[in-house]
N, C-alpha and C. Protein backbone atom coordinates (compact mmCIF):
# COMPACT_ATOMS: atom_id res chain seq x y z
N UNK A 1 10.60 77.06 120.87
CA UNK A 1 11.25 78.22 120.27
C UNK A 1 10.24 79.11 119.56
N UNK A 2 9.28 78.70 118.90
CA UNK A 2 7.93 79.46 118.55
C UNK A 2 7.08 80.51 119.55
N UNK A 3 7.49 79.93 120.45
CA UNK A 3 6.92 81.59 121.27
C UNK A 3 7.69 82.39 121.70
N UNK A 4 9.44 81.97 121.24
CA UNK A 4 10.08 83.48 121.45
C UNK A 4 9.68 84.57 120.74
N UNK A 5 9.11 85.87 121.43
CA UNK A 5 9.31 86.78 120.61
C UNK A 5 10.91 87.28 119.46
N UNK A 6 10.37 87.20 118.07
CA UNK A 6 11.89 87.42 117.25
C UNK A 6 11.70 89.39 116.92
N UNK A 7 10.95 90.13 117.44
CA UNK A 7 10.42 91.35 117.27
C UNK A 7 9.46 92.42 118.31
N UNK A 8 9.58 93.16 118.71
CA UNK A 8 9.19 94.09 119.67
C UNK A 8 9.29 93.30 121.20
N UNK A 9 10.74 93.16 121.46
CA UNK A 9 10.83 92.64 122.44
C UNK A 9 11.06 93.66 123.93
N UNK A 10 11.35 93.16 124.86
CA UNK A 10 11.36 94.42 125.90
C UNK A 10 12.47 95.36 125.77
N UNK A 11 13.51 94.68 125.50
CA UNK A 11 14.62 95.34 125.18
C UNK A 11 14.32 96.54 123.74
N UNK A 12 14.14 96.36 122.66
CA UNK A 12 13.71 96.74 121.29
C UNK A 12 13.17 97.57 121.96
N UNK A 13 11.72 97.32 122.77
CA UNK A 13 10.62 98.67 122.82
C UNK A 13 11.46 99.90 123.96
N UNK A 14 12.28 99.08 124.99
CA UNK A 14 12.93 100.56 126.03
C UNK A 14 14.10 101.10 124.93
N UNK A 15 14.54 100.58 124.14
CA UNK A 15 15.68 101.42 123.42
C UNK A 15 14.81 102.59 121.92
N UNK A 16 14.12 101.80 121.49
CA UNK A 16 13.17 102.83 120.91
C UNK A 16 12.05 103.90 122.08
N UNK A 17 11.78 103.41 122.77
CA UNK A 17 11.18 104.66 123.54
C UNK A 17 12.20 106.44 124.13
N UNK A 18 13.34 105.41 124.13
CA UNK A 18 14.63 106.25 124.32
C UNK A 18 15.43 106.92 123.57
N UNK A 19 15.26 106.29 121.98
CA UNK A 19 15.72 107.22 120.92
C UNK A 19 14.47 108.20 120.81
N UNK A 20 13.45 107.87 120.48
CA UNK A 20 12.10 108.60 120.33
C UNK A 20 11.81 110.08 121.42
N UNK A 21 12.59 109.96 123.05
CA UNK A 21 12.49 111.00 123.83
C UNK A 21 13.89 111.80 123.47
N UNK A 22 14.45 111.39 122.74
CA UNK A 22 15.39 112.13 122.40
C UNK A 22 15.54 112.95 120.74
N UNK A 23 14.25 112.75 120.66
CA UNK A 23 13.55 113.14 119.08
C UNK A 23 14.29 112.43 117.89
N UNK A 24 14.89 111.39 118.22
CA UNK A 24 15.71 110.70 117.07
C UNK A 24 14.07 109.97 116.20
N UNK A 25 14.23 109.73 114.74
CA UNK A 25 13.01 109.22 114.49
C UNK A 25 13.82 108.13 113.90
N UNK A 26 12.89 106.90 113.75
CA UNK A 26 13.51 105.96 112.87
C UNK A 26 12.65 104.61 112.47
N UNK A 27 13.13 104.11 111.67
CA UNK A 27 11.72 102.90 110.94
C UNK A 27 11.88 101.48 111.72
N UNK A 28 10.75 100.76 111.98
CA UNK A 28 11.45 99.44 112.62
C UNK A 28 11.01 98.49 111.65
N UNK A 29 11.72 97.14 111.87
CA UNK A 29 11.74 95.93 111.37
C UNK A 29 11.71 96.40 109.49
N UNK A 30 13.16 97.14 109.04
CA UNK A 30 13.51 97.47 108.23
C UNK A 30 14.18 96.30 107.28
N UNK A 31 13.85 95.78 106.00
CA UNK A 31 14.18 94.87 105.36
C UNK A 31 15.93 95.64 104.91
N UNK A 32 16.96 95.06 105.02
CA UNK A 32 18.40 95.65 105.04
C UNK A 32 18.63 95.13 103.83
N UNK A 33 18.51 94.06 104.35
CA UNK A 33 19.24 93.16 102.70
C UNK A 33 18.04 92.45 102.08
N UNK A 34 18.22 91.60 100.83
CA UNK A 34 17.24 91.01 100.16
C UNK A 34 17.56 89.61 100.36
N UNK A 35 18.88 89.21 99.90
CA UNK A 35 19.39 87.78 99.46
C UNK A 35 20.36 87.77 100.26
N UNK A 36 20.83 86.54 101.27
CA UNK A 36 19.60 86.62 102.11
C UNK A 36 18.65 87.37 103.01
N UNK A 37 17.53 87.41 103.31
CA UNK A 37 16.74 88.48 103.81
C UNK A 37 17.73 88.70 104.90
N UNK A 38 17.76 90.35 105.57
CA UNK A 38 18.46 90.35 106.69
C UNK A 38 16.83 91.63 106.66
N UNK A 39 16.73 91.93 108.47
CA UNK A 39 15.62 92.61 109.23
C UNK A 39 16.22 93.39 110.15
N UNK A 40 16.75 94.69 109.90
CA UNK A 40 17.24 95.76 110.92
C UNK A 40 15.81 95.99 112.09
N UNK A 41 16.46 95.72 113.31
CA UNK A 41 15.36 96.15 114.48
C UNK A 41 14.86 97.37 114.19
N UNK A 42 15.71 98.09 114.35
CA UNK A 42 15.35 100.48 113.76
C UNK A 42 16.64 100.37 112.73
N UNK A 43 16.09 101.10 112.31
CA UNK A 43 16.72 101.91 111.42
C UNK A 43 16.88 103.65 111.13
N UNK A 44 17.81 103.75 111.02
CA UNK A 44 18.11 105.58 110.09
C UNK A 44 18.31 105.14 108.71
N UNK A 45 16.85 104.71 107.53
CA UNK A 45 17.62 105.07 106.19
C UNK A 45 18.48 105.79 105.77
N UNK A 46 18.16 107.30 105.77
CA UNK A 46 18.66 108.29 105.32
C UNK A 46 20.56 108.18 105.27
N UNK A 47 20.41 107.78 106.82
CA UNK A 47 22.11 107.93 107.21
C UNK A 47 22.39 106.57 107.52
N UNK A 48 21.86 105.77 106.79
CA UNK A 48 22.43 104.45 106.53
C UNK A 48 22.89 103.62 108.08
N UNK A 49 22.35 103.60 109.11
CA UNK A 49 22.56 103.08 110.12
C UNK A 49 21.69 102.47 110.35
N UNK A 50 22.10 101.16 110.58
CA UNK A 50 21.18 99.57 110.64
C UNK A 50 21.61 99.64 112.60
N UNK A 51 20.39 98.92 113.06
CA UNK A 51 20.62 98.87 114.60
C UNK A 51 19.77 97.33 114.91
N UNK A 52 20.77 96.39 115.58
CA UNK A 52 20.35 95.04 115.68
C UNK A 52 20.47 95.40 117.26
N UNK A 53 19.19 94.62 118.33
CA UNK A 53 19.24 94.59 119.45
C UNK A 53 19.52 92.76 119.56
N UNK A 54 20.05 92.73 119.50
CA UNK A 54 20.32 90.82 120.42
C UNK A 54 20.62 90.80 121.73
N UNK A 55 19.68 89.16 121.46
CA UNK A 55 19.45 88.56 123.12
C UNK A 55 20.49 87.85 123.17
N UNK A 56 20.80 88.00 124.74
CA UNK A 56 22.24 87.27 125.21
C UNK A 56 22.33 85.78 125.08
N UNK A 57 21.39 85.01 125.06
CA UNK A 57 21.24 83.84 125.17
C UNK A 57 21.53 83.67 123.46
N UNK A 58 20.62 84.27 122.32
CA UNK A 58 20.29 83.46 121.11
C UNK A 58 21.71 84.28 120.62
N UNK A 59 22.30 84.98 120.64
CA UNK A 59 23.34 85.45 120.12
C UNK A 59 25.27 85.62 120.81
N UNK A 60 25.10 84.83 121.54
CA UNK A 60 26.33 84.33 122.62
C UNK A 60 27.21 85.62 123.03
N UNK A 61 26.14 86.30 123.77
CA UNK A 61 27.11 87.56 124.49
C UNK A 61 27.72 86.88 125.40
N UNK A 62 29.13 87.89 125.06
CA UNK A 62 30.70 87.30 125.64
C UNK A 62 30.54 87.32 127.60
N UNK A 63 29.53 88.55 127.88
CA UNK A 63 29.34 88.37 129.50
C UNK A 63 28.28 87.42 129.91
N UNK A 64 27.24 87.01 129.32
CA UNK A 64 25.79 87.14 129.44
C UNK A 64 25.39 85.22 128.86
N UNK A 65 26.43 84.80 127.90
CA UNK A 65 25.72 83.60 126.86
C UNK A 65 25.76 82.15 127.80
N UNK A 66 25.01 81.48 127.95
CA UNK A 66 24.87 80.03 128.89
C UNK A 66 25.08 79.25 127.64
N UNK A 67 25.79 77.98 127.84
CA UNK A 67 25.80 76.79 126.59
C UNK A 67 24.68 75.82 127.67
N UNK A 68 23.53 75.34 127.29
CA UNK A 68 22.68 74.71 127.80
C UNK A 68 23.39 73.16 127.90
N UNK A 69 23.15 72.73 128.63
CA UNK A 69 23.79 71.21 129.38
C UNK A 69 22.95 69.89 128.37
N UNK A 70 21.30 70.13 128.27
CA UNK A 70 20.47 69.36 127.41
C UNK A 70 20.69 69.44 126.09
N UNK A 71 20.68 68.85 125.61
CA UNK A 71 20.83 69.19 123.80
C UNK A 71 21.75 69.92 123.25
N UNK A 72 23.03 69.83 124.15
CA UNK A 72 24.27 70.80 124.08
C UNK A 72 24.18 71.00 123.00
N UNK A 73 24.86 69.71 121.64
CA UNK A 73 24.86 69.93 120.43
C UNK A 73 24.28 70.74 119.78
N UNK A 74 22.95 70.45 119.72
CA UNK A 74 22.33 71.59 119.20
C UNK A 74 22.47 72.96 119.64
N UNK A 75 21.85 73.20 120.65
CA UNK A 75 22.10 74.87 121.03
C UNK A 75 23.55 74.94 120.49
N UNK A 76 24.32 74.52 121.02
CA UNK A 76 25.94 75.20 120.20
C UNK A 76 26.00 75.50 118.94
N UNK A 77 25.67 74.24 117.75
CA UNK A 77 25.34 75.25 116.93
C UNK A 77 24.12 75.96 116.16
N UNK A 78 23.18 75.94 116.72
CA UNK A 78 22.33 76.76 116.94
C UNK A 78 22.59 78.26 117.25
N UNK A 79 23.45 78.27 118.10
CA UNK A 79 23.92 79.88 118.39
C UNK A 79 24.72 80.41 117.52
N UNK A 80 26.36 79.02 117.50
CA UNK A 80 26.71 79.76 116.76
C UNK A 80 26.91 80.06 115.15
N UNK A 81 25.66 79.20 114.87
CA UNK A 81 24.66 79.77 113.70
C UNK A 81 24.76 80.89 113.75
N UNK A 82 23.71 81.53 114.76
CA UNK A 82 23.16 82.91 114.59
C UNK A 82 24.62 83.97 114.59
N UNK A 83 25.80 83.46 115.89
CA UNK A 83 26.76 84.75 115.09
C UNK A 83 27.55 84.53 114.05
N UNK A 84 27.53 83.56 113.43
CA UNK A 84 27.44 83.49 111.76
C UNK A 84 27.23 84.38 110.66
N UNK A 85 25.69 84.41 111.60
CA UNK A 85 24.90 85.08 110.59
C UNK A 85 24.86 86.39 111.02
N UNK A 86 24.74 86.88 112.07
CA UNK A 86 25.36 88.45 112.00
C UNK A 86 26.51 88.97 111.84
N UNK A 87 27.57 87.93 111.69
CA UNK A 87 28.81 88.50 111.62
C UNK A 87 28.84 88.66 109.81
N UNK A 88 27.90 87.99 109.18
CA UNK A 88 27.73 87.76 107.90
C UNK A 88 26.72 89.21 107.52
N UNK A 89 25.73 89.63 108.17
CA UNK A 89 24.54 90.29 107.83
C UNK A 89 25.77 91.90 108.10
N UNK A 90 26.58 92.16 109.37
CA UNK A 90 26.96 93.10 109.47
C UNK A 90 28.38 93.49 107.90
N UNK A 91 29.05 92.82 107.76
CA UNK A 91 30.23 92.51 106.65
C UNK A 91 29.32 93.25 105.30
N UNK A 92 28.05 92.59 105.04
CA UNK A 92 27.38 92.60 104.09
C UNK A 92 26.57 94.46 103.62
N UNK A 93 26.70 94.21 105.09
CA UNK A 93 26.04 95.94 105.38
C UNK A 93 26.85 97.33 105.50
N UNK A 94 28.06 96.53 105.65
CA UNK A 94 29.40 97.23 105.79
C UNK A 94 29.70 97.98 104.14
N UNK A 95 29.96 97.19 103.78
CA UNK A 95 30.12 96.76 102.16
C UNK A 95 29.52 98.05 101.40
N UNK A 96 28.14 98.09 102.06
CA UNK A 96 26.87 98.60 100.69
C UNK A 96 26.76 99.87 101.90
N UNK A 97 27.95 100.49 102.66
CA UNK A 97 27.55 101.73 103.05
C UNK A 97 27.09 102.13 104.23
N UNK A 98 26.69 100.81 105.15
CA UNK A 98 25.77 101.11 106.26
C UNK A 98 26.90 100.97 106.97
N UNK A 99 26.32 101.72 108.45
CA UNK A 99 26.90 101.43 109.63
C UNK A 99 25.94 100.34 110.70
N UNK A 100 26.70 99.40 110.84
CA UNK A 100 25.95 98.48 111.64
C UNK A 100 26.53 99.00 113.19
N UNK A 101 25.03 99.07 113.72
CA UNK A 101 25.17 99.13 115.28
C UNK A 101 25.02 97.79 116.06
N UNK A 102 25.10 97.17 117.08
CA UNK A 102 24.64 95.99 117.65
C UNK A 102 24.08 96.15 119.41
N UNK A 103 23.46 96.14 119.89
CA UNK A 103 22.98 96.40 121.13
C UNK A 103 22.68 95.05 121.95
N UNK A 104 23.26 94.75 122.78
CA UNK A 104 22.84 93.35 123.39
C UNK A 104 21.34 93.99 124.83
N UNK A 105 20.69 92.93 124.86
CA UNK A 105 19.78 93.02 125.19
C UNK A 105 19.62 93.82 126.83
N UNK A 106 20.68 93.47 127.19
CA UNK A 106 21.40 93.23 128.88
C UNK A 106 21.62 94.93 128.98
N UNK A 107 22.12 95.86 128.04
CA UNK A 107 22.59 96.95 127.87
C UNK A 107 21.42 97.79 128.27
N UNK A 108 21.68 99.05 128.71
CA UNK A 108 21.14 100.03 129.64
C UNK A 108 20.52 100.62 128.02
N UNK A 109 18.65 101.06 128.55
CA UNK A 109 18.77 101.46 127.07
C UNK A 109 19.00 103.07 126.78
N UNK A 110 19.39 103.93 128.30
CA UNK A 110 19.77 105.10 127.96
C UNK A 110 21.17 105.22 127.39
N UNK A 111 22.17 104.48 127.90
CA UNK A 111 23.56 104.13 127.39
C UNK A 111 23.39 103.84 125.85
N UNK A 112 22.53 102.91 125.72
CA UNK A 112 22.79 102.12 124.25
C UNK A 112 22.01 103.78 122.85
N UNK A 113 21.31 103.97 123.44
CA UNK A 113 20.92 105.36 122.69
C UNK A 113 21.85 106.57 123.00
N UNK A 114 22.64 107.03 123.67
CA UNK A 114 23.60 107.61 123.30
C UNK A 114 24.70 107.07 122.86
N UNK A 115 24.95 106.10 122.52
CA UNK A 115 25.52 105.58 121.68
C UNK A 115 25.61 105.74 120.44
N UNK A 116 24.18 105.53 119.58
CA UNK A 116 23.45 105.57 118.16
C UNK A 116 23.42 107.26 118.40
N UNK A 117 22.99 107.63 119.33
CA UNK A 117 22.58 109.12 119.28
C UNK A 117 24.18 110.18 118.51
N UNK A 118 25.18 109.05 119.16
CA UNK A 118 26.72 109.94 118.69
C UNK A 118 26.99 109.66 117.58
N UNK A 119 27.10 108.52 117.10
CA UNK A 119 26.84 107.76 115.85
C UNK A 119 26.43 108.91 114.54
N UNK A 120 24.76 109.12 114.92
CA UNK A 120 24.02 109.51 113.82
C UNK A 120 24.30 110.81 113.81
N UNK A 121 24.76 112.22 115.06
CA UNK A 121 25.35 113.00 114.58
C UNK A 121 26.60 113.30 113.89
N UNK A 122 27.88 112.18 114.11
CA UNK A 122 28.87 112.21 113.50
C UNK A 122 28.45 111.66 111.54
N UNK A 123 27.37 111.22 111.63
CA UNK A 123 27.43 110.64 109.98
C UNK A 123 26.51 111.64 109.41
N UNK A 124 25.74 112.82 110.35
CA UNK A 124 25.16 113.71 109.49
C UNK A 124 25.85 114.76 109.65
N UNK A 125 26.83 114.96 109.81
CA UNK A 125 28.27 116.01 109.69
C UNK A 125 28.82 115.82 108.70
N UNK A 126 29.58 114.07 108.32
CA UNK A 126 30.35 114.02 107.24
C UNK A 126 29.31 113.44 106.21
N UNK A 127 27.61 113.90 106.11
CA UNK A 127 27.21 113.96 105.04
C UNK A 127 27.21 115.24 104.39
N UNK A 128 26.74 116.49 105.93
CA UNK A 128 26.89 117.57 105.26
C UNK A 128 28.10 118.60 104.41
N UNK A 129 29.22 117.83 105.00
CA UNK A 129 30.81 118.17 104.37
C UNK A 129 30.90 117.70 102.93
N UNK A 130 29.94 116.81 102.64
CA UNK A 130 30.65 116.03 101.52
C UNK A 130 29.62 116.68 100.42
């Protein structure tokens, strides 16, 4: 498990290359929370939008997730650890203002950026109203 990449993975780098041609700017591997640490993939400080890319395997996408046959136990909860913990990291982020995005890895990354792309103009509308 030490040589999974947990950061600039293939997925991460085509969905940032794709906000970036679309002049969106944004910060990566953004500290979100403190206690416990949570790590937004990109981020929009400004407009409070946290963006998590997960892999289908470590985060049990509903089309995409395999339960491994070896060490069932573990991987099971091993995974579903992890949506635990994002279902915990997003609630948390909810809370204090942000909009949590989630992008599974499998996802097209021109799709998944107009996505965020609709997102971040609808929340810099009802910033400028307010």
């Amino acid at each position: 498990m030490e040589s999974v990449r947990q950061k600039d993975t293939s997925a991460e780098s085509a969905l940032r290359r794709e906000l970036h041609a679309r002049g969106l700017r944004y910060r990566i591997q953004v500290p979100v929370l403190t206690k416990p640490r949570r790590v937004a993939d990109v981020a929009f400080s400004g407009l409070r939008v946290a963006v998590f890319v997960d892999g289908c395997f470590w985060h049990g996408c509903p089309a995409h997730a395999t339960w491994p046959k070896q060490n069932a136990e573990f991987w099971r909860a091993k995974i579903e650890a992890n949506m635990a913990r994002d279902n915990d990291t997003d609630e948390r982020l909810r809370a204090e203002g942000w909009k949590v995005i989630r992008v599974w890895a499998h996802e097209e990354p021109k799709i998944a950026a107009g996505r965020i792309e609709h997102i971040l103009v609808r929340r810099r509308e009802r910033m400028h109203r307010a």
